[in-house]
N, C-alpha and C. Protein backbone atom coordinates (compact mmCIF):
# COMPACT_ATOMS: atom_id res chain seq x y z
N UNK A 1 10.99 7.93 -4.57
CA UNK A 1 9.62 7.67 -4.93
C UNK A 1 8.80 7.57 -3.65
N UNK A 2 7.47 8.40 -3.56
CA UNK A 2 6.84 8.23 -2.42
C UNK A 2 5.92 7.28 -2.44
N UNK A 3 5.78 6.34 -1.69
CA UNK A 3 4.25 5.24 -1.49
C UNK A 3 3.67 5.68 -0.20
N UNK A 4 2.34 5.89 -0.75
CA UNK A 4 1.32 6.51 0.80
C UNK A 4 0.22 5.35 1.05
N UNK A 5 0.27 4.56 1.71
CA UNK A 5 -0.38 3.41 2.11
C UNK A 5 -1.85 4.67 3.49
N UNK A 6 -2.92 4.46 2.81
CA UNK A 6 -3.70 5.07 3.53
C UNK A 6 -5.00 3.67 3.84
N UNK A 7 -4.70 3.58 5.65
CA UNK A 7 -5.57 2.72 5.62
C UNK A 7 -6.69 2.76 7.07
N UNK A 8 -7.74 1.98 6.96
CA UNK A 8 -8.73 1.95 8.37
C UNK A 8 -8.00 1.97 9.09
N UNK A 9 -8.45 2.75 10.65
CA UNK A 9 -7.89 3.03 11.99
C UNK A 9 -9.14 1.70 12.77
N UNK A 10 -10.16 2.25 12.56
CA UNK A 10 -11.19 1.42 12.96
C UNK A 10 -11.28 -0.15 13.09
N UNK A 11 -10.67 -0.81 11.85
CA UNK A 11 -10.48 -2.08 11.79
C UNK A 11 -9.04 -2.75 11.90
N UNK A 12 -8.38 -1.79 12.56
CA UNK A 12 -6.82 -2.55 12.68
C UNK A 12 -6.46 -2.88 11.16
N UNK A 13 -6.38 -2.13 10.68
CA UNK A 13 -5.46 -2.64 9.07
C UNK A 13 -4.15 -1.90 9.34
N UNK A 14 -3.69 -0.92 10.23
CA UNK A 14 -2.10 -0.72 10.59
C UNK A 14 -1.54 -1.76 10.45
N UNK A 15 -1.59 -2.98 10.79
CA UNK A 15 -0.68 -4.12 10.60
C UNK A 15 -0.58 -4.52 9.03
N UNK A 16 -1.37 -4.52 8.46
CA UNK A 16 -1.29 -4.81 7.28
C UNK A 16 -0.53 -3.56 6.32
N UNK A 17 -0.87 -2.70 6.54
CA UNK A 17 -0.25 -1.72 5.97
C UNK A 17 1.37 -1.17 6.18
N UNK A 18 1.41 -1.63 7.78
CA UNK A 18 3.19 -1.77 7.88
C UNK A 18 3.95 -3.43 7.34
N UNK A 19 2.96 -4.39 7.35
CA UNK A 19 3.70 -5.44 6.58
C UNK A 19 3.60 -5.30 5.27
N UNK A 20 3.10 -4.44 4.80
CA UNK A 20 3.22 -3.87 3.27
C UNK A 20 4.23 -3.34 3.01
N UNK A 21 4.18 -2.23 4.28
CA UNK A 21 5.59 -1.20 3.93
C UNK A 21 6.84 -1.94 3.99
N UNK A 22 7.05 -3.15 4.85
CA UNK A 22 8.10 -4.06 5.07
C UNK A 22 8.45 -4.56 4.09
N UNK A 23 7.83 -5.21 3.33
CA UNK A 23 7.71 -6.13 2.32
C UNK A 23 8.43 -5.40 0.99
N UNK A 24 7.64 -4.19 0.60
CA UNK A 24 8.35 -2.93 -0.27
C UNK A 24 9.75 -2.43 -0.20
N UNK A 25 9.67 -2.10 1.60
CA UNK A 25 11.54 -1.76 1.69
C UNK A 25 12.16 -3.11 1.79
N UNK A 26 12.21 -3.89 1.71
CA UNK A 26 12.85 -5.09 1.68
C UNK A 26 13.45 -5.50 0.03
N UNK A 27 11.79 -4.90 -0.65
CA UNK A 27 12.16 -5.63 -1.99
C UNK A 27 13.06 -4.40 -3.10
N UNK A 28 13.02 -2.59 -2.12
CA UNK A 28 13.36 -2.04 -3.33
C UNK A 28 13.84 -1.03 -1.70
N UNK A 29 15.26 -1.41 -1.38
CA UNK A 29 15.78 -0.78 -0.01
C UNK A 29 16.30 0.38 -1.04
N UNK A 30 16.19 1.18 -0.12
CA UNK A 30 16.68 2.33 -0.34
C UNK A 30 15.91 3.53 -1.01
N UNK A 31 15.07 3.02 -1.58
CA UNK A 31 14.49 3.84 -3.09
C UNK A 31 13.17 4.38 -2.91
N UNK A 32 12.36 3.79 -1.64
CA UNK A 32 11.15 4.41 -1.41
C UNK A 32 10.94 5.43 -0.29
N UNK A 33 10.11 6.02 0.07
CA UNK A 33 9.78 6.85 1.09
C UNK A 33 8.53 6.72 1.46
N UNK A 34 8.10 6.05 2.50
CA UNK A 34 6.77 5.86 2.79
C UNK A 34 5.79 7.09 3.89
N UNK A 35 4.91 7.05 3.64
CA UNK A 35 4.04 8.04 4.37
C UNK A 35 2.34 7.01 4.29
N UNK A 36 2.25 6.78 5.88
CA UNK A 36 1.40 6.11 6.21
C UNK A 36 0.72 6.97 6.68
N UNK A 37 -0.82 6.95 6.11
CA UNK A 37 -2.02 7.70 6.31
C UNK A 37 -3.24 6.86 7.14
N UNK A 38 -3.69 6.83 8.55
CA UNK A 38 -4.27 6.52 9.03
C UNK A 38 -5.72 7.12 8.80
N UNK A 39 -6.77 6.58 8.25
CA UNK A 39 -7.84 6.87 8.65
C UNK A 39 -8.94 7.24 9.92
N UNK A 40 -8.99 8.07 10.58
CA UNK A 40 -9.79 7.80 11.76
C UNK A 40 -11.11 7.29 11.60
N UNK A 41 -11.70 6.36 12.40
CA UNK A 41 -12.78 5.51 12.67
C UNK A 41 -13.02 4.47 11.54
N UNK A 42 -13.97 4.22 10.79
CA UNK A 42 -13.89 2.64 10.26
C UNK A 42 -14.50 3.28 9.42
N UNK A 43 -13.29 2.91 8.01
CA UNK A 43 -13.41 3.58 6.47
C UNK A 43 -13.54 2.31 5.72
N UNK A 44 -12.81 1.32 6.67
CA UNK A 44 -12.86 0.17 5.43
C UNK A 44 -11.56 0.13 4.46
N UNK A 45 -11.02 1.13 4.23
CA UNK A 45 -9.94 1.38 3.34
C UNK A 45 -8.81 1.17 3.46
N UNK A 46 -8.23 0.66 2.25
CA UNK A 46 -7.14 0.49 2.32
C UNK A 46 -6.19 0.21 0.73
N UNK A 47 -5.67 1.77 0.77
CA UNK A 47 -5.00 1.83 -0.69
C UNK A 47 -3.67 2.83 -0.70
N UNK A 48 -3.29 2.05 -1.90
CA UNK A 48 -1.15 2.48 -1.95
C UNK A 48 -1.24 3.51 -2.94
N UNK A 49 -0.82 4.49 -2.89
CA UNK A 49 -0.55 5.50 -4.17
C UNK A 49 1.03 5.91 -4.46
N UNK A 50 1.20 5.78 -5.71
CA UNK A 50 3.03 5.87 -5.84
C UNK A 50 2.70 6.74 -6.35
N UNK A 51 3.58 7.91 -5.90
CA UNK A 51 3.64 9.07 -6.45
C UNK A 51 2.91 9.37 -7.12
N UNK A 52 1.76 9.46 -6.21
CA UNK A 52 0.00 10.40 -6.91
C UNK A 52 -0.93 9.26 -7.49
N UNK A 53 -0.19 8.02 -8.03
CA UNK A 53 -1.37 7.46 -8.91
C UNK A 53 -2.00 6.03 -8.01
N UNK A 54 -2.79 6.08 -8.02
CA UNK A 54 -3.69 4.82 -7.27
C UNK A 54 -3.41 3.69 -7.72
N UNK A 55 -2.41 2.83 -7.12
CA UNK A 55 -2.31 1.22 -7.92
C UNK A 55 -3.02 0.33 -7.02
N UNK A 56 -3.74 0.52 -5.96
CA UNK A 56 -4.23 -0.27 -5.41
C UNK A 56 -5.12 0.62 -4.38
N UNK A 57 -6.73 -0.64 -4.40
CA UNK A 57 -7.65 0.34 -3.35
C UNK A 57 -8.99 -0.95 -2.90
N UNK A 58 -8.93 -1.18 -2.25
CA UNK A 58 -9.60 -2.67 -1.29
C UNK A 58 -11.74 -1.41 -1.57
N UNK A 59 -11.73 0.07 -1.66
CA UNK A 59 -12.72 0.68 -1.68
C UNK A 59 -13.08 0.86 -3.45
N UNK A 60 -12.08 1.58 -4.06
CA UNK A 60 -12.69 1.85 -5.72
C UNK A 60 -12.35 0.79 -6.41
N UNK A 61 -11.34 -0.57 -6.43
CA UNK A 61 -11.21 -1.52 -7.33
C UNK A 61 -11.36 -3.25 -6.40
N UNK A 62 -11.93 -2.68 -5.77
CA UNK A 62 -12.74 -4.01 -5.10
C UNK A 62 -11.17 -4.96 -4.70
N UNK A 63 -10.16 -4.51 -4.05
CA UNK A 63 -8.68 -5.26 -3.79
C UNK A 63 -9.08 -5.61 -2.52
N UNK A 64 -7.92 -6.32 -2.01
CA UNK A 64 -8.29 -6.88 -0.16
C UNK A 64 -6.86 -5.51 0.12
N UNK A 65 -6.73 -6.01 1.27
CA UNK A 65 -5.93 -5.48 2.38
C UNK A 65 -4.03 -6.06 1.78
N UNK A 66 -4.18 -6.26 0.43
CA UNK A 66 -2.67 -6.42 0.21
C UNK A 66 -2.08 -7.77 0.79
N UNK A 67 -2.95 -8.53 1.44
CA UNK A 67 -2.10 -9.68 1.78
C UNK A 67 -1.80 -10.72 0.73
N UNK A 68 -2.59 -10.95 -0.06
CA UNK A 68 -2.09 -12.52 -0.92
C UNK A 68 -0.94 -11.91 -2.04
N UNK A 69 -0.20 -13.08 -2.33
CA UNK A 69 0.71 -12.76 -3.08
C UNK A 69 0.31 -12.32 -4.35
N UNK A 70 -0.58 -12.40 -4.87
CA UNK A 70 -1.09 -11.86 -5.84
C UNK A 70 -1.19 -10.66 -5.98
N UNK A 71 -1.87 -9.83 -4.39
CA UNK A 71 -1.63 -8.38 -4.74
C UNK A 71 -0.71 -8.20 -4.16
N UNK A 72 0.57 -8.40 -3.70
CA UNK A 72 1.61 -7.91 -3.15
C UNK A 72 2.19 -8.05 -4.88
N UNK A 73 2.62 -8.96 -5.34
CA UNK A 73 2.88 -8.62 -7.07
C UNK A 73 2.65 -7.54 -7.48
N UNK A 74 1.78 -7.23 -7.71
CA UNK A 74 1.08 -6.55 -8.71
C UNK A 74 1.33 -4.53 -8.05
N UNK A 75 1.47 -4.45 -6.45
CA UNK A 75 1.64 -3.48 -6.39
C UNK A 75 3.67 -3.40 -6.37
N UNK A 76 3.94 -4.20 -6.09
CA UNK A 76 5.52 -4.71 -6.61
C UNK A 76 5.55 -4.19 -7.96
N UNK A 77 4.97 -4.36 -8.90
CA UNK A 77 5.25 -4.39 -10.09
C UNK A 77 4.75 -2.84 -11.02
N UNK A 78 3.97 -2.47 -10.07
CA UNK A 78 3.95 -1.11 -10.08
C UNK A 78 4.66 0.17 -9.91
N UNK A 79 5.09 -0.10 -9.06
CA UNK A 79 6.36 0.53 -8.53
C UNK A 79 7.78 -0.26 -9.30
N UNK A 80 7.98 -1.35 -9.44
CA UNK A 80 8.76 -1.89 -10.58
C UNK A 80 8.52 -0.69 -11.80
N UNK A 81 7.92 -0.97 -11.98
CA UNK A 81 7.82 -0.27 -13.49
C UNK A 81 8.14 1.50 -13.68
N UNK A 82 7.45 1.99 -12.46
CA UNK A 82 7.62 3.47 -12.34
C UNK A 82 9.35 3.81 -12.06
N UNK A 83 9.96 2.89 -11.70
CA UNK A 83 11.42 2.97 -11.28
C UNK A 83 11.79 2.57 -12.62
N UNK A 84 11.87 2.21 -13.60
CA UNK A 84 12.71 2.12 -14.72
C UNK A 84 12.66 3.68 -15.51
């Protein structure tokens, strides 16, 4: 399963977006394939797509940067679900 974490270059969200990716291979080793998409200059953005579909986007559904456990859930559970 691919997750493409595409996020601002401009505002340092690389960190957030590799403690995303951490967090994912940790919780589902083996099973993902990540492809991190850097934005050049300051987009503001920052959103996960599993295999094509948008479960998360800080620009079209008003999300943050993936840190609270709340959205780390919820994109967990996304990818949960697409794996059954």
């Amino acid at each position: 399963m691919e997750v493409t974490i595409r996020y601002c270059g401009g505002w340092g969200y690389g960190r957030f977006a590799q403690g995303l990716a951490n967090l994912l291979d940790d919780e589902f080793p083996g099973k993902l394939k990540f492809k991190m998409d850097r934005d050049p200059g300051t987009s503001g953005a920052f959103e996960v797509t599993v295999d094509g579909e948008l479960v998360h986007s800080k620009l079209t559904k008003s999300q943050g940067r993936a840190e609270s456990a709340k959205e780390q859930e919820a994109i967990k559970a996304a990818i949960g679900a697409k794996l059954k």
